[in-house]
C-alpha atoms as a PDB file:
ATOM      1  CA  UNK A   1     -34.507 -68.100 -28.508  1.00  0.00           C
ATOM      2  CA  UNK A   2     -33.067 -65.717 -31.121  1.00  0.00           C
ATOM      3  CA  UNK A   3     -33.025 -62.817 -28.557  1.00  0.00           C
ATOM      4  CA  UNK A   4     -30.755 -65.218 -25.657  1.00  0.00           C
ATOM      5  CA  UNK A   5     -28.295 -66.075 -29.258  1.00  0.00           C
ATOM      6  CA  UNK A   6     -27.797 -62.268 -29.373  1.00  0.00           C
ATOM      7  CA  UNK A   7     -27.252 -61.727 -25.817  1.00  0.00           C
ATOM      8  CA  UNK A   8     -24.103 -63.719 -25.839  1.00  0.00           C
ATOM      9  CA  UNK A   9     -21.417 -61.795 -27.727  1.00  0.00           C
ATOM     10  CA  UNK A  10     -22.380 -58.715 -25.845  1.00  0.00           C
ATOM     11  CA  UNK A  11     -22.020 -60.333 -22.687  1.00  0.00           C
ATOM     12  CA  UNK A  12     -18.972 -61.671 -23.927  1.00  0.00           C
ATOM     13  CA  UNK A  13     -17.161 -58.617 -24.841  1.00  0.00           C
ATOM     14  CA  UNK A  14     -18.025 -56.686 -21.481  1.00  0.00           C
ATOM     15  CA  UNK A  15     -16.675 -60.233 -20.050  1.00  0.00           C
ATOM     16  CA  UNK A  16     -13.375 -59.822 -22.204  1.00  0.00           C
ATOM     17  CA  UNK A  17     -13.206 -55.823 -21.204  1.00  0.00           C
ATOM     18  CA  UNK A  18     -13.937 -56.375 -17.500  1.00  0.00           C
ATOM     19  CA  UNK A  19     -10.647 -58.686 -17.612  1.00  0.00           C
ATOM     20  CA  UNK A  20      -8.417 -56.633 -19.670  1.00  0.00           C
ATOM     21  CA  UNK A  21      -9.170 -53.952 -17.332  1.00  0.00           C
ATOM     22  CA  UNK A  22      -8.843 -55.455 -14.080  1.00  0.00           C
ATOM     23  CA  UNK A  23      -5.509 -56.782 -15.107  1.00  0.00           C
ATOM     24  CA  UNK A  24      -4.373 -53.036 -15.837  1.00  0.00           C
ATOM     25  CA  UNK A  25      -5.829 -51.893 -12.016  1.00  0.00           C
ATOM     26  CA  UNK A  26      -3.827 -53.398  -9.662  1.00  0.00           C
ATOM     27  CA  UNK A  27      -5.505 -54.626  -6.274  1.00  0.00           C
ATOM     28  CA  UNK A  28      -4.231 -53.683  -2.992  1.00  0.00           C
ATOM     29  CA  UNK A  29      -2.078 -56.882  -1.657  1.00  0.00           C
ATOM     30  CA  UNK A  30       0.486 -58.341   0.058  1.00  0.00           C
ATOM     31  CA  UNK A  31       2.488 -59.587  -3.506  1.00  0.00           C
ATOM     32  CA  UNK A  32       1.683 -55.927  -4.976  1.00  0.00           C
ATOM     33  CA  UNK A  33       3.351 -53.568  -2.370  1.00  0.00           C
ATOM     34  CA  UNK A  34       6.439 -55.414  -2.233  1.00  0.00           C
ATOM     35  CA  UNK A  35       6.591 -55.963  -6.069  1.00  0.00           C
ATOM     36  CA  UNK A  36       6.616 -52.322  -6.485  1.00  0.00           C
ATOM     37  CA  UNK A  37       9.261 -51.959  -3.172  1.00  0.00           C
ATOM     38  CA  UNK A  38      11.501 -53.960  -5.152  1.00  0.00           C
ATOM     39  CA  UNK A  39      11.243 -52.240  -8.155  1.00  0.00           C
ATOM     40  CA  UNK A  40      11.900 -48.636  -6.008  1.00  0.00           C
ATOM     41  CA  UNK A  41      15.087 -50.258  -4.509  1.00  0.00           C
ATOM     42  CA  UNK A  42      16.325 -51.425  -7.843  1.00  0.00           C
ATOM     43  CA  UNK A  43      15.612 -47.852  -8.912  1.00  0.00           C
ATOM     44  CA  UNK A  44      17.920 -46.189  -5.923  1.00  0.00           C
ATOM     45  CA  UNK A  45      20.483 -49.131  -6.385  1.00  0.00           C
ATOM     46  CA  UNK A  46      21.018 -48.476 -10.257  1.00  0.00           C
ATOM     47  CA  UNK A  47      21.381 -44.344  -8.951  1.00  0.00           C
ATOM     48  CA  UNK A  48      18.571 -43.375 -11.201  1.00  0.00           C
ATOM     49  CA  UNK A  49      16.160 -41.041  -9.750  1.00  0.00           C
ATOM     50  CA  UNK A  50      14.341 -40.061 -13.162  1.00  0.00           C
ATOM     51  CA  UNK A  51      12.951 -43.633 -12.104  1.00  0.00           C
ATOM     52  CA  UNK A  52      12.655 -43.473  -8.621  1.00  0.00           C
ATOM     53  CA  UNK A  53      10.323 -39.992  -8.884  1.00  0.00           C
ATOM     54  CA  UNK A  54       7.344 -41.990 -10.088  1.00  0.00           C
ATOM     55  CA  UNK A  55       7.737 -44.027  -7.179  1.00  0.00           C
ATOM     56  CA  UNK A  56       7.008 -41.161  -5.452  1.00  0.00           C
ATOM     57  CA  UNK A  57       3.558 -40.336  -3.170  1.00  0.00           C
ATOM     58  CA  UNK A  58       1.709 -37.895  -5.085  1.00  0.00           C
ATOM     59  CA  UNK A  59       2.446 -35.144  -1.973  1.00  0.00           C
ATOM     60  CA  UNK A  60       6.544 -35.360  -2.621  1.00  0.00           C
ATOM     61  CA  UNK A  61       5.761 -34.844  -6.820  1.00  0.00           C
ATOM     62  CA  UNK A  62       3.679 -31.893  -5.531  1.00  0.00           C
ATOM     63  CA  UNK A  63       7.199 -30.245  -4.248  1.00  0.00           C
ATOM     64  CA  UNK A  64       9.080 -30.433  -7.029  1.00  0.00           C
ATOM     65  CA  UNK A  65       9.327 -31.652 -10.815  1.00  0.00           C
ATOM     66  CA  UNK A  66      11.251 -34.854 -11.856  1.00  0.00           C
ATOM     67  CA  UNK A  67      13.828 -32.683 -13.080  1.00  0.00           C
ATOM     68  CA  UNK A  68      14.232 -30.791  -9.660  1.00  0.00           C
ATOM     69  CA  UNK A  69      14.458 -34.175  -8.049  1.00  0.00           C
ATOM     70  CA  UNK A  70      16.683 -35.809 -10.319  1.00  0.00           C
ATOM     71  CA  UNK A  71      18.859 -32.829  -9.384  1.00  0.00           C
ATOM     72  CA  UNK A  72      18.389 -32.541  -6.402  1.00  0.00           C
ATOM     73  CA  UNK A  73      19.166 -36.363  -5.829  1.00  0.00           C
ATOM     74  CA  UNK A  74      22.685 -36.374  -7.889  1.00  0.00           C
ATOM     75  CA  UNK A  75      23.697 -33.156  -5.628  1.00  0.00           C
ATOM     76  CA  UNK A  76      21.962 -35.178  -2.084  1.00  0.00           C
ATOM     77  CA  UNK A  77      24.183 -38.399  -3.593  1.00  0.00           C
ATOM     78  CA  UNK A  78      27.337 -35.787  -3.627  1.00  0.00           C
ATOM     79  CA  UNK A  79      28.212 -35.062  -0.595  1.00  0.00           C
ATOM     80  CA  UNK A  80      31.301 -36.575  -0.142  1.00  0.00           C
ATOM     81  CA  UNK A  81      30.916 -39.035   3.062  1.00  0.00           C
ATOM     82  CA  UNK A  82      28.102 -40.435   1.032  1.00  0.00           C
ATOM     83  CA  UNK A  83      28.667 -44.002  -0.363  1.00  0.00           C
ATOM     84  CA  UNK A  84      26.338 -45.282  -2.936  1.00  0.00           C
ATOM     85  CA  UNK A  85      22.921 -45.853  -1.992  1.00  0.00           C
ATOM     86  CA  UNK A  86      21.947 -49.755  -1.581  1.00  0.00           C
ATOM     87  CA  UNK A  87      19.235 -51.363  -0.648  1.00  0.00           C
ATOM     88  CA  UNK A  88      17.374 -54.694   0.212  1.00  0.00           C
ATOM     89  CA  UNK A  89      13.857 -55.272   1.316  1.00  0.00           C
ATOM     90  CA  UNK A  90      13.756 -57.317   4.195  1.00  0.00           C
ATOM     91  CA  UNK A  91       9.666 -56.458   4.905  1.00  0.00           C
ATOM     92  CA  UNK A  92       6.399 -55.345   3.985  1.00  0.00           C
ATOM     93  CA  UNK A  93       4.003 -54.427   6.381  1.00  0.00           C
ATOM     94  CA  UNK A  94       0.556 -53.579   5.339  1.00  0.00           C
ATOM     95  CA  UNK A  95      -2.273 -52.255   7.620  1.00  0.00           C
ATOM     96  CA  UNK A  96      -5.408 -54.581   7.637  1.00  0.00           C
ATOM     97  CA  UNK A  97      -7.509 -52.662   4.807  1.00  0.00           C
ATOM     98  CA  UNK A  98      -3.722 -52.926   2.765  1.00  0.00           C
ATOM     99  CA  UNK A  99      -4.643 -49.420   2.082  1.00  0.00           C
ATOM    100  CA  UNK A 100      -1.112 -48.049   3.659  1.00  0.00           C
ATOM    101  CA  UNK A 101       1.931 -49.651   4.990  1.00  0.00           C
ATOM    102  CA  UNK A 102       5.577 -49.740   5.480  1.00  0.00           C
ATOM    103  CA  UNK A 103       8.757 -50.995   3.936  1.00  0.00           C
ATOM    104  CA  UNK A 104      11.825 -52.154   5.768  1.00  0.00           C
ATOM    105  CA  UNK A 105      15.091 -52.396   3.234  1.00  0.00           C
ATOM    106  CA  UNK A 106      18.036 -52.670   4.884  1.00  0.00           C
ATOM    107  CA  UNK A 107      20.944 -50.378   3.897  1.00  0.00           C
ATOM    108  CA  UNK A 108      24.237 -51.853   2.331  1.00  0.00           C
ATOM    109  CA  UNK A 109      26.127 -48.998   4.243  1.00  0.00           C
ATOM    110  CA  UNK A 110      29.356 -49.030   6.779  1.00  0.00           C
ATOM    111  CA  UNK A 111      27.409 -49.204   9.414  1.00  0.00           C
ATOM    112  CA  UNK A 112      25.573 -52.897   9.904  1.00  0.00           C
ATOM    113  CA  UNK A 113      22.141 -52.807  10.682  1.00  0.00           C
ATOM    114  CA  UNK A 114      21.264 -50.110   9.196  1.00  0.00           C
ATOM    115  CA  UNK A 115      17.704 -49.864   7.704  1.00  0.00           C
ATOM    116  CA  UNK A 116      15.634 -47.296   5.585  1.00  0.00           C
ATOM    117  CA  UNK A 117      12.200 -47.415   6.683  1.00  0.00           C
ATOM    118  CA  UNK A 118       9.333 -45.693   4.262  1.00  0.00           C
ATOM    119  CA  UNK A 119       5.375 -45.496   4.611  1.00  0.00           C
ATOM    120  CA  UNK A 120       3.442 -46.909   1.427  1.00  0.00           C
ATOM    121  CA  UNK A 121       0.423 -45.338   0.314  1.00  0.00           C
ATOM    122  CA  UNK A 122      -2.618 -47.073  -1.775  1.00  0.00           C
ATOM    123  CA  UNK A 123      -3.749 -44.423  -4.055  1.00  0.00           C
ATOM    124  CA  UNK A 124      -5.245 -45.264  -7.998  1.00  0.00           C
ATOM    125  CA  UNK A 125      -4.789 -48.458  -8.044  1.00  0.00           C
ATOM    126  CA  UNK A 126      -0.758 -48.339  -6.775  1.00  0.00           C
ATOM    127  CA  UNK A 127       1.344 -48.201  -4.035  1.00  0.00           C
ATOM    128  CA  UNK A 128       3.354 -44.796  -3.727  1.00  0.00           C
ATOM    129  CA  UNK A 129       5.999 -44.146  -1.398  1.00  0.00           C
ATOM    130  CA  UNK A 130       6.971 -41.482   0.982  1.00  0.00           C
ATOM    131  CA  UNK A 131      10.587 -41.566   0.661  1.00  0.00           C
ATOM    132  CA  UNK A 132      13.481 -39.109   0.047  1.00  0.00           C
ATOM    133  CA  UNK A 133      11.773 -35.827   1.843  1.00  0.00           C
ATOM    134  CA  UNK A 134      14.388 -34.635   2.142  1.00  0.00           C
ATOM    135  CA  UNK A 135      15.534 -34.001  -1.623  1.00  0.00           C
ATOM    136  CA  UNK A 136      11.957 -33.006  -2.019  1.00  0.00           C
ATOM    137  CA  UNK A 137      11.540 -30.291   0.302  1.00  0.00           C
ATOM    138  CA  UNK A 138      15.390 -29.237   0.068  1.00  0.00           C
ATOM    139  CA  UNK A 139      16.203 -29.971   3.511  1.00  0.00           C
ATOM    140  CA  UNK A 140      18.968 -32.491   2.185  1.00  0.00           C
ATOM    141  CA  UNK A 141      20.860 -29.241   2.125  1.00  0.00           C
ATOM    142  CA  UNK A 142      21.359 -29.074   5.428  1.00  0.00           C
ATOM    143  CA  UNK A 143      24.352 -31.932   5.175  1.00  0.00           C
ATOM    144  CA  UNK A 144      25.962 -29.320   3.077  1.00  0.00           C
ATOM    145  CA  UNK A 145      25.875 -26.438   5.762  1.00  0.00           C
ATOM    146  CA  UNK A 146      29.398 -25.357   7.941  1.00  0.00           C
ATOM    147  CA  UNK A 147      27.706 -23.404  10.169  1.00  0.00           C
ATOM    148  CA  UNK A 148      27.461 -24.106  13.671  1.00  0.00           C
ATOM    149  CA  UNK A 149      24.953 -22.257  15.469  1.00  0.00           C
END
């Protein structure tokens, strides 16, 4: 009987560990993907990329640092027939293992109906998102370019 009293604690505290660490690993869902989609887009709206890079699939960080991107974001952002950058999710689509996905925001722009479409990725326990190529691999450039070949 003395053996079972003992058992208890330590079952207790791997209970109480278990929890604490399943509420710092997030599961793949529905509510999860579009919580962190919201939290991108209120990134882009407030113009701060140093928060958007985390954001980031782990393929885009590989191309630059967070200091190239915020950079290269403020020079992207620029270009003068840019207008500030807002957006609103209207959808998140997740495949059936919610392993990847897509977002649908739509764009606050001059033009109506126009949306920003990104793929979300499941990786460690978060969703990452494969947005902004362009500033990543420096093809945003391009907008800046005269010639015409």
């Amino acid at each position: 009987m003395q053996r079972k009293t003992r058992l208890w604690p330590g079952l207790l505290i791997v209970l109480v560990l278990l929890i604490i660490s399943v509420g710092f690993y997030h599961l793949p869902g529905q509510s999860h993907a579009t919580q962190r989609v919201n939290d991108f887009n209120q990134a882009i709206n407030a113009n701060r990329p140093a928060e958007i890079y985390p954001y980031l699939i782990p393929e885009l960080k590989g191309m630059l640092s967070k200091e190239e991107f915020i950079q290269n974001f403020a020079q992207e952002r620029s270009y003068p027939y840019l207008s500030p950058l807002y957006v609103y999710l209207d959808e998140v689509k997740l495949v059936s293992d919610l392993r990847s996905g897509e977002a649908i925001s739509t764009v606050a722009a001059r033009l109506p109906g126009q949306k920003m479409n990104v793929k979300l990725l499941y990786i460690s326990g978060q969703y990452y998102i494969d947005a902004f190529r362009d500033i990543a691999d420096g093809s945003y450039l391009l907008k800046f370019s005269h010639n015409k070949d």
